[in-house]
Protein backbone atom coordinates (compact mmCIF):
# COMPACT_ATOMS: atom_id res chain seq x y z
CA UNK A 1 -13.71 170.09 31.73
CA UNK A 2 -14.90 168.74 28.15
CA UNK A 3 -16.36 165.16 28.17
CA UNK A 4 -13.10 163.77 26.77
CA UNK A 5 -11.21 164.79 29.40
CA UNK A 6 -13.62 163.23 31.91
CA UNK A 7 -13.68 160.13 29.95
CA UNK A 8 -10.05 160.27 29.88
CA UNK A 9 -9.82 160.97 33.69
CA UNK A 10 -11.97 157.81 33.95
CA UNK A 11 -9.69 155.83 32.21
CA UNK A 12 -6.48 156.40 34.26
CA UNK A 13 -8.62 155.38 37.60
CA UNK A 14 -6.53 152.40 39.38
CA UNK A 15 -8.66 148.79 38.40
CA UNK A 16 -10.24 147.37 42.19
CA UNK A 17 -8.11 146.06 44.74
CA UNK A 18 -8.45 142.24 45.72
CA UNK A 19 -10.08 141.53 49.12
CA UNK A 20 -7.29 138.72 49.36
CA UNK A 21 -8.78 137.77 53.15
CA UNK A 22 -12.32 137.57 51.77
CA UNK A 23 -11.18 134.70 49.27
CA UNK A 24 -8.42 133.10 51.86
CA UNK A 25 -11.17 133.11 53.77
CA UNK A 26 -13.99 130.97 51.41
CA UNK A 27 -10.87 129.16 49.98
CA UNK A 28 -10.52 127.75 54.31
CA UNK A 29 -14.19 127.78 54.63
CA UNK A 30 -14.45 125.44 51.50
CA UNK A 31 -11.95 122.83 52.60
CA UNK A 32 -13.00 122.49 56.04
CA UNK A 33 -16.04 121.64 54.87
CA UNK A 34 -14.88 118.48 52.30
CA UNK A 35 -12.76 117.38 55.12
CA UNK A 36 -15.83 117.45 57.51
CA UNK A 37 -17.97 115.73 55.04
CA UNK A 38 -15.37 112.98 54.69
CA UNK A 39 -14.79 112.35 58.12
CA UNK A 40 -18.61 111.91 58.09
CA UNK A 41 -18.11 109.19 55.69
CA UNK A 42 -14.98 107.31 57.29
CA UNK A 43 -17.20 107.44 60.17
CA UNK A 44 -20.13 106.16 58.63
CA UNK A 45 -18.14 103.70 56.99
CA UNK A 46 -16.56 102.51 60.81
CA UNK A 47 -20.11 102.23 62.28
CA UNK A 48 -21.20 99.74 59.30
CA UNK A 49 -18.47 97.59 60.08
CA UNK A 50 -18.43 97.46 63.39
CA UNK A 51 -22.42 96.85 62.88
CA UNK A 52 -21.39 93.87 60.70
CA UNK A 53 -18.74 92.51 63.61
CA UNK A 54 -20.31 88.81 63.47
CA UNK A 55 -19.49 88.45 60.20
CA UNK A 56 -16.81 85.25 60.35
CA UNK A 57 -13.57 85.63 59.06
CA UNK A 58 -13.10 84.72 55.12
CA UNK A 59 -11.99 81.48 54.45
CA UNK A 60 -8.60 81.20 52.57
CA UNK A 61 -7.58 78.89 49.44
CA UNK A 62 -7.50 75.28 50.51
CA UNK A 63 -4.16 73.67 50.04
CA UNK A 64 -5.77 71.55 47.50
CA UNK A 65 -8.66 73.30 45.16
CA UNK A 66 -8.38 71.44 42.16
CA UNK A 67 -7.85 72.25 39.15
CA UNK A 68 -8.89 75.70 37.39
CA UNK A 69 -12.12 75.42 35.48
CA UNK A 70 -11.80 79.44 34.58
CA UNK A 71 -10.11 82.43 35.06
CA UNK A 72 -10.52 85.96 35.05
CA UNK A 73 -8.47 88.99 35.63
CA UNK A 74 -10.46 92.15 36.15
CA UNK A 75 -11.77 94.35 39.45
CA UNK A 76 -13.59 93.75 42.48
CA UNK A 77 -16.38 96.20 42.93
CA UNK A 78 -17.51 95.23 46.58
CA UNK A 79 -20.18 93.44 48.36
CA UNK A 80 -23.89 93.68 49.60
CA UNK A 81 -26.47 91.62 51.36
CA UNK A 82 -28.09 89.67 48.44
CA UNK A 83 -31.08 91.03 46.51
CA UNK A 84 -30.36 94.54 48.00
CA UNK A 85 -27.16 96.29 45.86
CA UNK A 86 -27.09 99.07 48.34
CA UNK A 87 -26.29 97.57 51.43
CA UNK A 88 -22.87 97.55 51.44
CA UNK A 89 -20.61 95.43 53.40
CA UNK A 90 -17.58 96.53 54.47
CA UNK A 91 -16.51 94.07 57.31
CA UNK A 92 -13.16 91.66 56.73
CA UNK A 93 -12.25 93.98 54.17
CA UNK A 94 -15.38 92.98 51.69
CA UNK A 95 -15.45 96.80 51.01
CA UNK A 96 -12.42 97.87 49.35
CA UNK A 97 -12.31 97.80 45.99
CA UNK A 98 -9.43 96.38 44.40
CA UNK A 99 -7.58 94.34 41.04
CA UNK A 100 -9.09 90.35 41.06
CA UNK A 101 -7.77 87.39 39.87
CA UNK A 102 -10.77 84.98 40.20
CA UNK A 103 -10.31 81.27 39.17
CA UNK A 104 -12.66 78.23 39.48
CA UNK A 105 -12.49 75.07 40.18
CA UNK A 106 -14.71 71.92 41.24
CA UNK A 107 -13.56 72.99 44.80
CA UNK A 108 -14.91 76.74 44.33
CA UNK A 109 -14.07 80.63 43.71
CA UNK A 110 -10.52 81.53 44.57
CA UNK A 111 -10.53 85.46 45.00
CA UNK A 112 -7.03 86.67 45.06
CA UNK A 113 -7.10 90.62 45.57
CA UNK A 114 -3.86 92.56 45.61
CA UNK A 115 -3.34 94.74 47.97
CA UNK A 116 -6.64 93.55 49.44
CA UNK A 117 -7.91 90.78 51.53
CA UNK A 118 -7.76 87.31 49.28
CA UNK A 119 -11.07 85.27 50.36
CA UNK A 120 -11.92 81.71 48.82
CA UNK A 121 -15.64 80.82 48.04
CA UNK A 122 -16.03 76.84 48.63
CA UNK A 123 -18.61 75.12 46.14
CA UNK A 124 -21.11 74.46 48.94
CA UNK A 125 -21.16 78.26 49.65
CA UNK A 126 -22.36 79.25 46.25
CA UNK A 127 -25.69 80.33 45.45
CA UNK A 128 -25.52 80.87 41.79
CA UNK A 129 -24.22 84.24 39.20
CA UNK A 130 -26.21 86.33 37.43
CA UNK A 131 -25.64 89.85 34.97
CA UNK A 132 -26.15 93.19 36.43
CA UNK A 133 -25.38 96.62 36.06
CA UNK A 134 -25.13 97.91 39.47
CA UNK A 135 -23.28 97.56 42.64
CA UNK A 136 -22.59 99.52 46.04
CA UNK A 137 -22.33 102.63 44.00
CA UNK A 138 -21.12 101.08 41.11
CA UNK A 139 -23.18 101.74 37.86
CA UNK A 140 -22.19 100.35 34.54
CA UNK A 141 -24.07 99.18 31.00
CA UNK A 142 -26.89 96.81 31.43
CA UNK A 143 -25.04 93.09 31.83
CA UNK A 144 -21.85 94.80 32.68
CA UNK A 145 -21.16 93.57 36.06
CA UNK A 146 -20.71 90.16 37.41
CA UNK A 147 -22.40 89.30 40.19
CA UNK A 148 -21.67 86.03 42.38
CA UNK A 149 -24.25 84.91 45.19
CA UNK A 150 -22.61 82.96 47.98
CA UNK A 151 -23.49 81.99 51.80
CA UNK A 152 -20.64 83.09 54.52
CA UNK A 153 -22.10 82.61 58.20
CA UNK A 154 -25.77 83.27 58.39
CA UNK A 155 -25.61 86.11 55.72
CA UNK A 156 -26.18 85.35 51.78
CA UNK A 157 -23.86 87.97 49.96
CA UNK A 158 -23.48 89.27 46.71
CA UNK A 159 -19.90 90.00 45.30
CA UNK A 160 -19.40 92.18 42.18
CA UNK A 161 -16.89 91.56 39.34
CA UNK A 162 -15.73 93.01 35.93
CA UNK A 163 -13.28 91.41 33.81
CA UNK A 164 -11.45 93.13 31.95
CA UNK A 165 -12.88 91.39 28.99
CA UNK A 166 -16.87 91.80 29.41
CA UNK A 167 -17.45 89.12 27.00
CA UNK A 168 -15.93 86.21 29.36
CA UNK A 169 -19.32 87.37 32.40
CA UNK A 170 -21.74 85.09 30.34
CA UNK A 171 -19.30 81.57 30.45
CA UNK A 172 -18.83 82.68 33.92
CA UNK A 173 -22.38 82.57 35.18
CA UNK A 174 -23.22 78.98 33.30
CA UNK A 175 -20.29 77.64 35.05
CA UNK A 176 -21.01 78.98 38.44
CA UNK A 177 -24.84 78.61 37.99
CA UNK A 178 -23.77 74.80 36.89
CA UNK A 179 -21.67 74.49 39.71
CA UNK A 180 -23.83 75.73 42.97
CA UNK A 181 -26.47 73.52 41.28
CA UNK A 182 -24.63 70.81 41.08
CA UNK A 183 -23.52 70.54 44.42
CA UNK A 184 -27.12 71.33 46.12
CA UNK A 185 -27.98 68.41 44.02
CA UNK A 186 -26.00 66.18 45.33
CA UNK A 187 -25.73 67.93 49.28
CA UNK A 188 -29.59 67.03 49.25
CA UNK A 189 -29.24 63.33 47.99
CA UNK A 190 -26.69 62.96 50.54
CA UNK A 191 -28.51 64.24 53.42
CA UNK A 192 -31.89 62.72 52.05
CA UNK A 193 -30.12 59.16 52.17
CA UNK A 194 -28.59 59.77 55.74
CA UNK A 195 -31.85 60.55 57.00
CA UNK A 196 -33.09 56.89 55.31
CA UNK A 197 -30.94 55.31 57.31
């Protein structure tokens, strides 16, 4: 037989058959895996909150907060213990992320969350604001984030915000800074004259 015809022969042989149960098979293998690895996680996520079972409930919007100093429209990105942006909190529903509608007044931080639980912030509970870029596994630009300091029960926490327009953060923390300074102020006057007494 010449070398053409060889070649030829070659040519006509029938391309590989598919091991179709080899790939079923990885294809199974490969999603019973992501579903193990997020039940992992759901379960992770049920032992933090029911590690973080004393935390009170939220309080809701008083019948009378005053009127709005600011709002903002934007997300809620979830909230940690303060000063460490990894310890997430995920008890009374602190750990979904979800649309906001913040607004301030003399009273506090009304948080309305659709879809989510609404919590309000009074103005004795704040702690101050600040500009950050990072958040329970949320990382944005330097200043890009919104972060509000605030007391609930024995635990100081740290709530993350974005508005939808970046450039209303900075008013945000002078008037919340303003605010939680304000009424230390005069919380400590008050309880330094009661004690004259």
């Amino acid at each position: 037989m010449t070398p053409s015809l060889i070649h030829l022969a070659e040519a006509q042989k029938s391309a590989p058959v598919t091991d179709w149960a080899a790939r079923i098979g990885w294809v199974v293998g490969l999603l019973v895996f992501v579903a193990f690895v997020y039940w992992l996680m759901r379960q992770g996520w049920k032992w933090r909150g029911t590690l973080q079972g004393d935390l009170p409930e939220l309080p809701g919007t008083p019948a009378d907060a005053g009127e709005p100093r600011l709002t903002l429209s934007g997300r809620y990105h979830g909230s940690t213990t303060a000063g460490q942006w990894l310890d997430r909190i995920v008890a009374r529903g602190l750990g979904t992320r979800s649309r906001v509608e913040l607004t301030l007044t003399d009273q506090g931080l009304d948080v309305v969350r659709p879809g989510a639980t609404s919590f309000f912030v009074p103005a004795a509970a704040l702690r101050g604001a600040r500009l950050d870029k990072g958040i329970a596994g949320k990382v944005l630009t330097e200043g890009g984030l919104l972060i509000v300091t605030w007391r609930h029960g024995d635990r100081e926490i740290d709530s993350g915000f974005r508005s939808d327009r970046a450039a209303d953060h900075a008013a945000w923390v002078e008037a919340l800074n303003t605010l939680s300074t304000t009424h230390t102020t005069t919380t400590t006057e008050h309880t330094e004259t009661e004690g004259a007494r």
